[in-house]
Protein backbone atom coordinates (compact mmCIF):
# COMPACT_ATOMS: atom_id res chain seq x y z
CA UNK A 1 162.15 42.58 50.95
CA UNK A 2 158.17 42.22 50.61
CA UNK A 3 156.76 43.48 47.45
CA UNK A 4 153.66 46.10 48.22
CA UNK A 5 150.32 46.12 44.95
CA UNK A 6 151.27 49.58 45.23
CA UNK A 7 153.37 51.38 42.74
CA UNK A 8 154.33 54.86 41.60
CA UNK A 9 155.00 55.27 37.80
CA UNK A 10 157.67 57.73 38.07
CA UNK A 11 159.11 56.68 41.70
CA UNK A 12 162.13 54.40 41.73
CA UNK A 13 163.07 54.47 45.27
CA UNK A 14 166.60 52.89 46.61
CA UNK A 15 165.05 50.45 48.92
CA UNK A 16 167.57 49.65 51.70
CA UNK A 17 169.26 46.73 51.62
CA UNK A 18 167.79 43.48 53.90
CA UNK A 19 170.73 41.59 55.50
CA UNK A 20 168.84 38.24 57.43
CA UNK A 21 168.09 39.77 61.07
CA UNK A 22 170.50 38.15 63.39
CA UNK A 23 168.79 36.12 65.70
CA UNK A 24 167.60 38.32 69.15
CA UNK A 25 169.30 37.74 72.18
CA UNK A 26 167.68 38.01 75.76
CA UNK A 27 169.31 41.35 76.32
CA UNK A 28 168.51 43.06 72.98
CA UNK A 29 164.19 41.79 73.62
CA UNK A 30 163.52 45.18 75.42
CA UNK A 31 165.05 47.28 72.78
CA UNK A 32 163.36 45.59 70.45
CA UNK A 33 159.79 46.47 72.21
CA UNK A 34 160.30 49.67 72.59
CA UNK A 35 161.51 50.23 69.03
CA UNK A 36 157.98 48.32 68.58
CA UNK A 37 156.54 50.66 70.18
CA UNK A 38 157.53 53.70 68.02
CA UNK A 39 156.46 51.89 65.18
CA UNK A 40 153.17 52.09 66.03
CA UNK A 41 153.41 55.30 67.54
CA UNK A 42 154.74 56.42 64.02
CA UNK A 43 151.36 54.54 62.62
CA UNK A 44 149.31 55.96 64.83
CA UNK A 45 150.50 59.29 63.88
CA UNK A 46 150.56 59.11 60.61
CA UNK A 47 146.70 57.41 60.44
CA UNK A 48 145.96 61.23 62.51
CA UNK A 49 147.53 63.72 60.57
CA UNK A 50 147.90 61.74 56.64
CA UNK A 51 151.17 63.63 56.57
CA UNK A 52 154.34 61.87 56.12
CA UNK A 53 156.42 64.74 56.55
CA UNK A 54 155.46 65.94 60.03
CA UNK A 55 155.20 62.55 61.46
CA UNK A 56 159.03 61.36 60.05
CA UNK A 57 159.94 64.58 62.34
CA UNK A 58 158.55 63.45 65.28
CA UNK A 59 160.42 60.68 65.02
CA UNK A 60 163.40 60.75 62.85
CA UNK A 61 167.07 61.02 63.25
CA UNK A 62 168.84 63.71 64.08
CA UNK A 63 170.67 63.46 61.58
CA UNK A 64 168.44 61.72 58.37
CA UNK A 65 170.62 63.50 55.60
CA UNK A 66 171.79 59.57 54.59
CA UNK A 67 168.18 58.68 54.66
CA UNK A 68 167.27 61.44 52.77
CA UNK A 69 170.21 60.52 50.02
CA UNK A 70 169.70 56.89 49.60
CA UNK A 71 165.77 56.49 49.44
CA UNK A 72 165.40 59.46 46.82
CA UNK A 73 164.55 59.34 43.46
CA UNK A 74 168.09 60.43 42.55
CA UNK A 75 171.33 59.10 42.82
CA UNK A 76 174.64 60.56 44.25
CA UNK A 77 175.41 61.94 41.17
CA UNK A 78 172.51 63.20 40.55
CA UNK A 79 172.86 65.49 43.50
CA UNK A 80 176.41 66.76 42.32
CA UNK A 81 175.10 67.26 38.86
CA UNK A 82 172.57 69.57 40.05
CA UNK A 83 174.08 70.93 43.08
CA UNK A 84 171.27 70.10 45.25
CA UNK A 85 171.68 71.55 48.79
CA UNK A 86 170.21 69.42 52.17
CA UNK A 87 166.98 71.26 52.06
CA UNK A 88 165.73 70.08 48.80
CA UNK A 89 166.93 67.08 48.92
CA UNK A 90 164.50 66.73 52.25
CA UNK A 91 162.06 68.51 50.48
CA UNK A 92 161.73 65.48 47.83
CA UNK A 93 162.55 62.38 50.02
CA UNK A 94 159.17 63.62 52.12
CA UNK A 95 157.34 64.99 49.09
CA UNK A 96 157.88 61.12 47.27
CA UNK A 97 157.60 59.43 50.92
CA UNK A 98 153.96 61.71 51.19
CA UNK A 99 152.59 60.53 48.11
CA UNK A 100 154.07 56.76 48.17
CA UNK A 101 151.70 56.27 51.47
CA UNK A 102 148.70 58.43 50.66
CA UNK A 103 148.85 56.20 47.50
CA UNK A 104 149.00 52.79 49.35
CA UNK A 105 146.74 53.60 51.83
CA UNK A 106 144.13 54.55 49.06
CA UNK A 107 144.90 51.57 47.38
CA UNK A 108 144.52 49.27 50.39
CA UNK A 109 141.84 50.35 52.04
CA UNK A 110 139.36 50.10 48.63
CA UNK A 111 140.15 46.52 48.12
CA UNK A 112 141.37 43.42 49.62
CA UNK A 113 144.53 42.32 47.66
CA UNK A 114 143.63 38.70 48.55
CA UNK A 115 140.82 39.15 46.50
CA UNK A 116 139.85 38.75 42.67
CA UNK A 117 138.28 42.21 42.43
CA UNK A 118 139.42 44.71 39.97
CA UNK A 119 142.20 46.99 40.23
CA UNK A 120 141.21 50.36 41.99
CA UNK A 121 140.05 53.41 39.88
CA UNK A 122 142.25 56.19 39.74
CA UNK A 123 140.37 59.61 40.33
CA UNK A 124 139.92 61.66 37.42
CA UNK A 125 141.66 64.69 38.77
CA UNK A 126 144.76 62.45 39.60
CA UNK A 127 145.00 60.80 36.14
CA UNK A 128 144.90 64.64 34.26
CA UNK A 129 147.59 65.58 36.07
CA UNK A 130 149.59 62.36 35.80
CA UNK A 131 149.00 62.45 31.79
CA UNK A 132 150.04 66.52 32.20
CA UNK A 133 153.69 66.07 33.72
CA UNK A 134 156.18 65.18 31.54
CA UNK A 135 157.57 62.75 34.76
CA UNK A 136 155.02 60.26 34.42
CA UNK A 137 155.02 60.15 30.40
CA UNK A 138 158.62 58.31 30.97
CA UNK A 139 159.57 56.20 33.64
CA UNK A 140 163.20 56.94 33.11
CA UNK A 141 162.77 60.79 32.50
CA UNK A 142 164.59 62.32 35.83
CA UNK A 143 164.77 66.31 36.02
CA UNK A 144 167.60 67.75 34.49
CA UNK A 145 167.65 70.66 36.36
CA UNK A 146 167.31 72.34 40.46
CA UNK A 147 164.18 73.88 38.76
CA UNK A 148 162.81 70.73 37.31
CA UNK A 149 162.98 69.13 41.03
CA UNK A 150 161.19 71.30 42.42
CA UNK A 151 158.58 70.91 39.79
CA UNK A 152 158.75 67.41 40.44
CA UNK A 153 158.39 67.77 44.31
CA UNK A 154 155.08 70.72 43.75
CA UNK A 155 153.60 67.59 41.47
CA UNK A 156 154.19 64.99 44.18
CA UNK A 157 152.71 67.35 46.68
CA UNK A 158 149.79 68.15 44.68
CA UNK A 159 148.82 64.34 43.93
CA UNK A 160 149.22 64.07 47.61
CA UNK A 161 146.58 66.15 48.34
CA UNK A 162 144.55 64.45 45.80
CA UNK A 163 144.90 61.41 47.35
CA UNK A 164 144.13 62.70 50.60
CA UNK A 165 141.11 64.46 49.43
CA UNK A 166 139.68 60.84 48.01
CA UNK A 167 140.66 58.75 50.84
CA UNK A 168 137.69 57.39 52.61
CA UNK A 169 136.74 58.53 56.40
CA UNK A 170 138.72 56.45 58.94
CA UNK A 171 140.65 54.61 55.65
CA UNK A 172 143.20 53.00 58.29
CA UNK A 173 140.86 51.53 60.23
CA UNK A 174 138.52 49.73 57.91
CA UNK A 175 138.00 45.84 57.71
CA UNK A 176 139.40 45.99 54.00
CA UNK A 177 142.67 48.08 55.53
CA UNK A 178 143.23 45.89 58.08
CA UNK A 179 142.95 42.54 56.53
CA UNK A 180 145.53 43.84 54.26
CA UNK A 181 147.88 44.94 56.52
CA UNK A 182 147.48 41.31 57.68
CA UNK A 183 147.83 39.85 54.20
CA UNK A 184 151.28 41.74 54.00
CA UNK A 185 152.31 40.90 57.07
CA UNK A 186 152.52 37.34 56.92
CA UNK A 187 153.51 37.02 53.53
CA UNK A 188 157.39 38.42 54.86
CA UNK A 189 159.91 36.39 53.34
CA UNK A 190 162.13 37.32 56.10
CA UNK A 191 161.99 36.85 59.93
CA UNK A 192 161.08 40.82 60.71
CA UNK A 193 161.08 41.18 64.40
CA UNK A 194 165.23 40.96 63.94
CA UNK A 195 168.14 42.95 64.53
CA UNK A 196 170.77 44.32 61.93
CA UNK A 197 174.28 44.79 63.02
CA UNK A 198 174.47 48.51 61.93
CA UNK A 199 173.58 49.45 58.31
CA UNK A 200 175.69 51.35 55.87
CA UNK A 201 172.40 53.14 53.93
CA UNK A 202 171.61 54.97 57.23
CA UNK A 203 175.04 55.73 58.18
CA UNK A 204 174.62 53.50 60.88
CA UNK A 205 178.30 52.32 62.40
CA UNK A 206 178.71 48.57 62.69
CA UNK A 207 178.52 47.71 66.73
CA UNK A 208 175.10 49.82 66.62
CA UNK A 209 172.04 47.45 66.71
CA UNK A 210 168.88 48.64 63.90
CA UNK A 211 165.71 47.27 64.52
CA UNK A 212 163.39 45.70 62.00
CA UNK A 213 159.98 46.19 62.91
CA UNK A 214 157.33 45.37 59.89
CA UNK A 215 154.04 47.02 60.08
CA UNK A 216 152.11 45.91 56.87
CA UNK A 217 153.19 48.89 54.42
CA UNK A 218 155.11 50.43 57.12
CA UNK A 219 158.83 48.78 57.39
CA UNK A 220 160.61 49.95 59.77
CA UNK A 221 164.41 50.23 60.85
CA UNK A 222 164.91 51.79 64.17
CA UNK A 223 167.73 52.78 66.59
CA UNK A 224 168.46 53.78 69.68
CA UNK A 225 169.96 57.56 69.63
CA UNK A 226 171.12 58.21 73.19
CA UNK A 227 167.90 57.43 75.30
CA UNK A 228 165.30 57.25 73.00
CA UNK A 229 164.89 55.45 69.97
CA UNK A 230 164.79 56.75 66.73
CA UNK A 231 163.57 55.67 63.00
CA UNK A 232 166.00 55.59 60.84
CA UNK A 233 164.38 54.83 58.04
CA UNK A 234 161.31 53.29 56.09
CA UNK A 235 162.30 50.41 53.32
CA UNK A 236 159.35 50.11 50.40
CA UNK A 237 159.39 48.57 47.38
């Protein structure tokens, strides 16, 4: 998968896996469109409302518990460890997903990344509360407790807003923003515009086709769920 400048110190996300895209077949061209097509929709939406939790619910699964579970920060036993129900689990995947974007889209739309310019400032209000929590002190550190997650998610949430509040007006449509969602674009080391044969990190059966659609930071795996078609999740790095 294609590395992203953008990090976050304590977030170690499961990225799914990338399986080479099987080559596209006449029949499977209009699927592929239209899961295109909610891509940007999903782009769109997000550039309106900076909020990655009410657009992944416009167009999610109906079922994204396996999304939720494999792109956290914690693993499977993790979850048993601290008996973490479905709602909190949600609660973090958006809360990390929220800030991983806000973050990028920050970052990409103060600087070109083809460029020799310094590294973007962090704003002072961020970097207190970065150096406050004890989650960014240690990369490793992981909460030890259903208490200390949702610590960790009101954290994420508040750096969110942060990163919100700095954002500059129209961020996502700038020159800078969108020469580097064409910089990322074409430096994919795999053929995007593909088609997985179903894909076990989604819970997606084998028979099922998932569409890869790659939309700079935005990388996209989409199926069709009866008549529509659905994200099924975002990979990042």
């Amino acid at each position: 998968m294609r590395k992203l400048i953008v990090s976050l110190t304590v977030i170690s996300l499961s990225t799914p896996h990338v399986t080479l895209a099987q080559k596209i077949l006449p029949r499977t061209q209009v699927q592929q469109r239209r899961a295109e097509k909610i891509a940007d929709r999903f782009v769109d939406r997000f550039q309106q409302t900076l909020d990655f939790g009410s657009v992944w619910k416009e167009f999610r699964l109906s079922d994204p518990s396996c999304t939720h579970r494999a792109n956290g920060n914690l693993s499977e036993n993790d979850y048993a460890k601290l008996r973490l129900n479905g709602d909190i689990i949600e609660k973090l995947y958006i809360a990390t997903m929220n800030l991983y974007y806000l973050k990028a889209v920050y970052e990409l739309s103060h600087t070109r990344i083809d460029s020799k310019s310094e590294d973007v400032s962090t704003p002072a209000e961020i970097e207190v509360i970065e150096k406050r929590s004890k989650f960014f002190q240690n990369d490793d550190r992981k909460p030890q407790s259903y208490e200390e997650v949702s610590e960790l998610i009101g954290t994420f949430d508040q750096l969110a807003r942060l990163y919100r509040k700095y954002l500059p007006k129209e961020a996502m449509k700038s020159a800078t923003w969108r020469a580097n969602e064409k910089n990322l674009r074409s430096r994919s080391e795999i053929a995007y515009a593909g088609v997985l044969n179903g894909d076990e990190t989604f819970c997606i059966a084998k028979g099922s086709n998932v569409y890869i659609v790659d939309r700079g930071i935005f990388y996209f795996y989409v199926v069709a769920e009866g008549d529509k078609m659905k994200v099924a999740g975002l990979g990042i790095d």
